[in-house]
Protein backbone atom coordinates (compact mmCIF):
# COMPACT_ATOMS: atom_id res chain seq x y z
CA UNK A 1 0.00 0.00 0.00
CA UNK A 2 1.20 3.42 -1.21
CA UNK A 3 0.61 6.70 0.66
CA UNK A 4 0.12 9.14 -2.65
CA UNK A 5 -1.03 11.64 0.02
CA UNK A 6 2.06 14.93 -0.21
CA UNK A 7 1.52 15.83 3.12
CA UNK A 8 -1.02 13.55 5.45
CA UNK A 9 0.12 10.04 7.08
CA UNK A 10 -1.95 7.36 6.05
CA UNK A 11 -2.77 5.82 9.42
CA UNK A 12 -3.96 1.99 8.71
CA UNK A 13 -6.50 0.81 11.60
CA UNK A 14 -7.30 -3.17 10.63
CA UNK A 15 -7.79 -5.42 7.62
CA UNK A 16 -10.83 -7.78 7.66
CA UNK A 17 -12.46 -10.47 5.39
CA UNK A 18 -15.56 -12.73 6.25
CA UNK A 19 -13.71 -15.52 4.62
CA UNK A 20 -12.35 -18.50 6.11
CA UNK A 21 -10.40 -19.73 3.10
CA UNK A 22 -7.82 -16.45 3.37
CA UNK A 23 -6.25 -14.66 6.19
CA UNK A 24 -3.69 -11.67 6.02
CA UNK A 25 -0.91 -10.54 8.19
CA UNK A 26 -0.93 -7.42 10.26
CA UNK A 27 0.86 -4.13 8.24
CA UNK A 28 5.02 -3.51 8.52
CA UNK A 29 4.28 0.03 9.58
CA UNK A 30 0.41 1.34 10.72
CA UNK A 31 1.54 4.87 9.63
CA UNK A 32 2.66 5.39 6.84
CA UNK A 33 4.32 9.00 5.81
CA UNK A 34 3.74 10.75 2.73
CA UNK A 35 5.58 8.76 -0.10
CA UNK A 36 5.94 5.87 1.76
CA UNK A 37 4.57 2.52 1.71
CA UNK A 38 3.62 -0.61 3.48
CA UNK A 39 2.71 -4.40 2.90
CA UNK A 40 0.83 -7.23 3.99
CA UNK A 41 0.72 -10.55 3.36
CA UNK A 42 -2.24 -12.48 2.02
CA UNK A 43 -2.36 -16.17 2.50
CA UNK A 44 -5.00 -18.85 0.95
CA UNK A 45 -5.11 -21.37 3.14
CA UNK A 46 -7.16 -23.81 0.72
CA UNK A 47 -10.09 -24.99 3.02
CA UNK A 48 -11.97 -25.46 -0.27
CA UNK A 49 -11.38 -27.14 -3.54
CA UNK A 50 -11.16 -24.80 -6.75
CA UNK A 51 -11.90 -21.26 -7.24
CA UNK A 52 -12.32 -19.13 -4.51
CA UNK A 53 -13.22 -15.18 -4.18
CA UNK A 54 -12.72 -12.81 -1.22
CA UNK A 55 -13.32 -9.54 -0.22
CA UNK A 56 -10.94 -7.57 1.90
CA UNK A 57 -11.62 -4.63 3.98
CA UNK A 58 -8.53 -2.56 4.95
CA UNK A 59 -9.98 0.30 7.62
CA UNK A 60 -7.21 3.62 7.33
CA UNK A 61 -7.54 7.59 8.19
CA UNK A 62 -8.44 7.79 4.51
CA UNK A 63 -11.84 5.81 4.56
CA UNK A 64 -12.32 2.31 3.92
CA UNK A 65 -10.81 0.27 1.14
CA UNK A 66 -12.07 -2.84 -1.00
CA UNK A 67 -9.84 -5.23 -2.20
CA UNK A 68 -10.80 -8.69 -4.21
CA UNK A 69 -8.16 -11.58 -4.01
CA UNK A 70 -8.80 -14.78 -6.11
CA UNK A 71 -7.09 -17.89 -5.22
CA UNK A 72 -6.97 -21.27 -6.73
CA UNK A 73 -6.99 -24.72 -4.62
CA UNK A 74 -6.36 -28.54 -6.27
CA UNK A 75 -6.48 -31.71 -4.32
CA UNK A 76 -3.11 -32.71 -2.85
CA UNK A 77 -1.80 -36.20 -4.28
CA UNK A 78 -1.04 -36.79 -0.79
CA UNK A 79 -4.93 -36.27 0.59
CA UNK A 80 -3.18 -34.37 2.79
CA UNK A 81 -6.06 -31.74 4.05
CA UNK A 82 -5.35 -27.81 5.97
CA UNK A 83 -4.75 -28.26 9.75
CA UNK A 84 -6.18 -24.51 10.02
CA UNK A 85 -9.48 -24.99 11.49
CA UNK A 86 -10.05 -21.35 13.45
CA UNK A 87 -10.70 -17.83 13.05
CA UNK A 88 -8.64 -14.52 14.70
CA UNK A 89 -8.55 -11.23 14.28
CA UNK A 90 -6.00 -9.71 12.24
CA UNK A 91 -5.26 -5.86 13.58
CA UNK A 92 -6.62 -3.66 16.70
């Protein structure tokens, strides 16, 4: 994420999906000077079989941003299935 802004910080409050299939790290800085950027991580954690859609929510000083992610799981030649079974919250 890019702060475009020339002379406000870009103060990032939470990310949130209501999908179980993805889950994303907290942000490398939660303000971000003019200029700057940031990054998250994004990770599919392939509860589901084939294509799957989610909607991320990223809460800053700016208003509230959409992003879509698409993902992409195939059955492991091993059966082997996710050991992720639970939910958190990802930011404060």
């Amino acid at each position: 994420m890019v702060n475009n802004d020339p002379s406000q910080s870009l103060k990032l409050f939470g990310i949130s999906t209501k999908s179980d299939d993805v889950h994303c790290t907290w942000f490398d800085m939660e303000d971000v000077a003019p200029g700057e950027n940031t990054s998250f991580q994004v990770v599919h954690l392939g509860k589901s079989i084939g294509r799957v859609e989610a909607s991320l929510t990223l809460s800053t000083s700016f208003g509230d941003l959409s992003y879509q992610v698409y993902a992409n799981s195939v059955l492991s030649a091993m059966r082997a299935r996710p050991l992720s079974t639970g939910r958190g919250a990802s930011g404060g």
